[in-house]
Protein backbone atom coordinates (compact mmCIF):
# COMPACT_ATOMS: atom_id res chain seq x y z
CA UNK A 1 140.93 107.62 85.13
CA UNK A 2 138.45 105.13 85.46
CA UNK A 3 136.43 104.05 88.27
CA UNK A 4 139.35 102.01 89.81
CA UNK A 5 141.52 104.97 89.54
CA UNK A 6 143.37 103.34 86.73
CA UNK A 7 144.41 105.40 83.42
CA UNK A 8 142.22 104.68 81.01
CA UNK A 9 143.36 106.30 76.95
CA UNK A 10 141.83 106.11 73.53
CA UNK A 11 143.57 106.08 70.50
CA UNK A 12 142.37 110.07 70.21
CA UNK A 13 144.88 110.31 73.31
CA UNK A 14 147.82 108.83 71.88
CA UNK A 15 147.32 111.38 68.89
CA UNK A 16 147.04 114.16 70.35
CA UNK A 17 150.13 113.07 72.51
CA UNK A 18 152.40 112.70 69.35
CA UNK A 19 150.52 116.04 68.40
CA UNK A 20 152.16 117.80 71.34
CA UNK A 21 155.36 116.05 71.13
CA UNK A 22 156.23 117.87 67.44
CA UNK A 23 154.88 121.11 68.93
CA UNK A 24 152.28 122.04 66.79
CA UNK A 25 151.14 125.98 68.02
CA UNK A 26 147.65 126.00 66.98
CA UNK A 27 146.24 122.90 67.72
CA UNK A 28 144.16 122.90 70.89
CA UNK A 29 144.32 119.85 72.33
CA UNK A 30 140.82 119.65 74.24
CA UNK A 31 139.10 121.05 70.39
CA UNK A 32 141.07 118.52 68.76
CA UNK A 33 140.06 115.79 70.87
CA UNK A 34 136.64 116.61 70.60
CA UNK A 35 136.49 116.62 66.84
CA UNK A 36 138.59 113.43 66.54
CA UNK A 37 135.99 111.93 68.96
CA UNK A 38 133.22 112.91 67.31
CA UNK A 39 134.57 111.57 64.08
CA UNK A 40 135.37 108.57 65.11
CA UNK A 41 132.20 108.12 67.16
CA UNK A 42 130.36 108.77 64.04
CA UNK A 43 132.68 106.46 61.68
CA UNK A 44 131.80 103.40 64.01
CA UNK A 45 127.68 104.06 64.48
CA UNK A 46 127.83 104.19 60.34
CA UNK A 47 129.46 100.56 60.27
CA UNK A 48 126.80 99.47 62.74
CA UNK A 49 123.98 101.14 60.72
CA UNK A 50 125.49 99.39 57.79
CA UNK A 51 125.69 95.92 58.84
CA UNK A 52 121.97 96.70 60.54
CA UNK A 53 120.79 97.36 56.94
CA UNK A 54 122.84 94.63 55.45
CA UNK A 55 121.33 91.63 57.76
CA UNK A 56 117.54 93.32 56.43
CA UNK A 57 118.47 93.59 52.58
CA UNK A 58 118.78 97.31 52.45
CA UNK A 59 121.67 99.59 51.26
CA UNK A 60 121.90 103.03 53.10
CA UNK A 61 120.63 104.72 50.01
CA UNK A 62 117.85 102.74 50.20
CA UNK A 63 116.95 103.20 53.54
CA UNK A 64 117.16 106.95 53.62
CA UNK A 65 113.96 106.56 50.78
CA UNK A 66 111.87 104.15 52.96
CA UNK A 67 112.30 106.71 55.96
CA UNK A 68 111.21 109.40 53.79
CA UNK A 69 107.95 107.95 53.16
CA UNK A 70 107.90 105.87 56.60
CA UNK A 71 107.98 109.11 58.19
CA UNK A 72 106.36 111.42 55.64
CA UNK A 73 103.44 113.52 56.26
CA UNK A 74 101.29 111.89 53.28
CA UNK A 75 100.45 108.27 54.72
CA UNK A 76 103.68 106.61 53.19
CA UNK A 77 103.74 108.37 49.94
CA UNK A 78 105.43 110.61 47.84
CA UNK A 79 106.26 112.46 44.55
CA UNK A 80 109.58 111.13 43.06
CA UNK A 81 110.35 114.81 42.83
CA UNK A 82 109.84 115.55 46.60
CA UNK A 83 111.45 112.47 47.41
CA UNK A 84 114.58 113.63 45.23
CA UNK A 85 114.34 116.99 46.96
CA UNK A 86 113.97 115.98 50.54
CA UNK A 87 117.27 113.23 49.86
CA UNK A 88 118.85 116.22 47.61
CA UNK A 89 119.00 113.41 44.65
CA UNK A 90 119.10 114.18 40.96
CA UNK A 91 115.81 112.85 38.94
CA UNK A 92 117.80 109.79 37.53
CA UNK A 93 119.68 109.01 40.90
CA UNK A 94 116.07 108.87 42.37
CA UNK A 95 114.51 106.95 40.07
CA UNK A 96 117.28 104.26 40.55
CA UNK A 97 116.71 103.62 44.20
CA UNK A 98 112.48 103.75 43.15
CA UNK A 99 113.25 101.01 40.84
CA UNK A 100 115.39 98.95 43.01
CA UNK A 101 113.17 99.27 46.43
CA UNK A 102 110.03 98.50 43.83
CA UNK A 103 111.43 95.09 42.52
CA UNK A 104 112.06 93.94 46.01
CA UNK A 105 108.35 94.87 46.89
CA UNK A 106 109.09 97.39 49.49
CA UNK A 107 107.53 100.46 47.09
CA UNK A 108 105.01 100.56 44.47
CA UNK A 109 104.14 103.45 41.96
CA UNK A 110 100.85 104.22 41.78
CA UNK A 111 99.10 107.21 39.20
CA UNK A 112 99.23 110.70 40.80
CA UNK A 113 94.92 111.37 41.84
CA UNK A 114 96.23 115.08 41.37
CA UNK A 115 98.34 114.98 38.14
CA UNK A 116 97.39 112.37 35.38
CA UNK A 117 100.66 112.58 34.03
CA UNK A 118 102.48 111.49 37.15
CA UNK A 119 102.94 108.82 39.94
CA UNK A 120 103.30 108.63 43.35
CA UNK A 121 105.83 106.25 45.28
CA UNK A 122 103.83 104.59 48.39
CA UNK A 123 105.49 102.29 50.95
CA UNK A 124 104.31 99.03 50.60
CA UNK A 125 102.96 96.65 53.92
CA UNK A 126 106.56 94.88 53.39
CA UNK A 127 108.76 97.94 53.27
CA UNK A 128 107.11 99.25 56.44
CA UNK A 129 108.00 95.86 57.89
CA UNK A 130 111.39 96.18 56.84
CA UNK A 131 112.36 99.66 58.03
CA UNK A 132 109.96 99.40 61.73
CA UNK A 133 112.49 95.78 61.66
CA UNK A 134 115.41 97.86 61.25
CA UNK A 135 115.16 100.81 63.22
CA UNK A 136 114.08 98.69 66.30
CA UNK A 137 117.25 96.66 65.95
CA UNK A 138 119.69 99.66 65.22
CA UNK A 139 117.88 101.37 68.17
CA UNK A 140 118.76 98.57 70.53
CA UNK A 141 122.30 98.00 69.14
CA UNK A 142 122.51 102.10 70.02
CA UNK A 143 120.79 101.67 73.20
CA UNK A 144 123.67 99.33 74.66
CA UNK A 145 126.46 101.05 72.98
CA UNK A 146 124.96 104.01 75.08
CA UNK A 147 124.84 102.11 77.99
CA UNK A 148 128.06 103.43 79.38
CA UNK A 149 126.75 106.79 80.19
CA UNK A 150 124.24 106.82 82.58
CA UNK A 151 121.02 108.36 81.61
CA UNK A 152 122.09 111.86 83.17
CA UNK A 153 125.32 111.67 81.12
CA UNK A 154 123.31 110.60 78.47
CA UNK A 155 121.03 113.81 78.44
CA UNK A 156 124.09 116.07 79.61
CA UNK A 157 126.02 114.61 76.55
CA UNK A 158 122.59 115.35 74.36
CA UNK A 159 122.90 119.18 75.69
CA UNK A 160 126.67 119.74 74.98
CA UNK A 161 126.16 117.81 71.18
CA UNK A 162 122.64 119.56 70.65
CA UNK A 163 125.05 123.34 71.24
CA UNK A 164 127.73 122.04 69.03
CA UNK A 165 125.46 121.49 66.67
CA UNK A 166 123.49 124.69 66.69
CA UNK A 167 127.05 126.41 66.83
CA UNK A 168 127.04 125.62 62.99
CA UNK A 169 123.75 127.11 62.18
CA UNK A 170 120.45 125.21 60.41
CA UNK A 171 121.73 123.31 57.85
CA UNK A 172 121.26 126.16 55.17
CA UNK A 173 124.40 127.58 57.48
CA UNK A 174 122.50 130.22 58.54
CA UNK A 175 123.60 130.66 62.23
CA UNK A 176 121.26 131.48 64.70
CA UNK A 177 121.88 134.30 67.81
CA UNK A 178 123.25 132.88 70.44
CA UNK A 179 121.93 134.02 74.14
């Protein structure tokens, strides 16, 4: 029900209504609705992500290497290696994205100080421009899809999604004790 007392259903509803209506045993309805949600949830903030990046020139894949280095510890730079390890990348799918982000001036490759025989990828002034652009619109589009929760459902929604998420474990799948 919504504030006016009227019935208000999603399309996760009608689902799990034809879900009860063949009688399946083992589906819980509340569990199911919660994944469905989630999914969904997730399916739409990826489309808005996507056309974020889109109206700034920037693919995904492309993004997840400029927030690497945006956010590294090293002042914007990086090994290809680590950057292939910390985006779990093969050598060749990481030199790709390198090459792309470098032709449209958002990286550069400059010698390693430390190893003569290697380089180091290093955010350039207009790839830091493009990703501070991008986050601050994607973090506003968020902000007002938010909007409908308050800001204690917001942090009460945080706490329930923060102990889902630690049900699975660190992202090794290790699962951590539960108190």
């Amino acid at each position: 029900m919504d504030k006016t007392g009227v019935s208000v259903e999603d399309h996760v509803d009608r689902l799990l209504a034809k879900i009860a209506e063949v009688g399946v045993a083992d589906v819980d309805p509340e569990v199911e609705g919660i994944v469905d949600r989630i999914g969904s949830i997730n399916r739409r903030m990826k489309k808005a992500q996507e056309a974020t990046l889109r109206e700034h020139g920037l693919t995904p894949a492309e993004w997840g290497v400029l927030t690497s280095l945006r956010l590294g510890s090293d002042h914007c730079r990086s090994s290809p290696g680590e950057l292939a390890s910390d985006l779990e990348l093969s050598s060749g799918a990481m030199t790709s994205r390198i090459d792309r982000l470098e032709q449209a001036g958002y990286v550069r490759r400059l010698p390693d100080l430390d190893d003569r025989r290697g380089v180091v990828v290093e955010l350039t002034q207009k790839g830091r421009e493009a990703w501070d652009t991008s986050i601050n619109v994607q973090g506003r589009r968020e902000a007002f899809i938010a909007s409908v929760l308050t800001k204690e459902e917001q942090r009460q929604l945080n706490h329930l999604l923060r102990k889902l998420l630690l049900g699975f474990g660190d992202e090794k799948g290790a699962k951590k004790e539960r108190s």
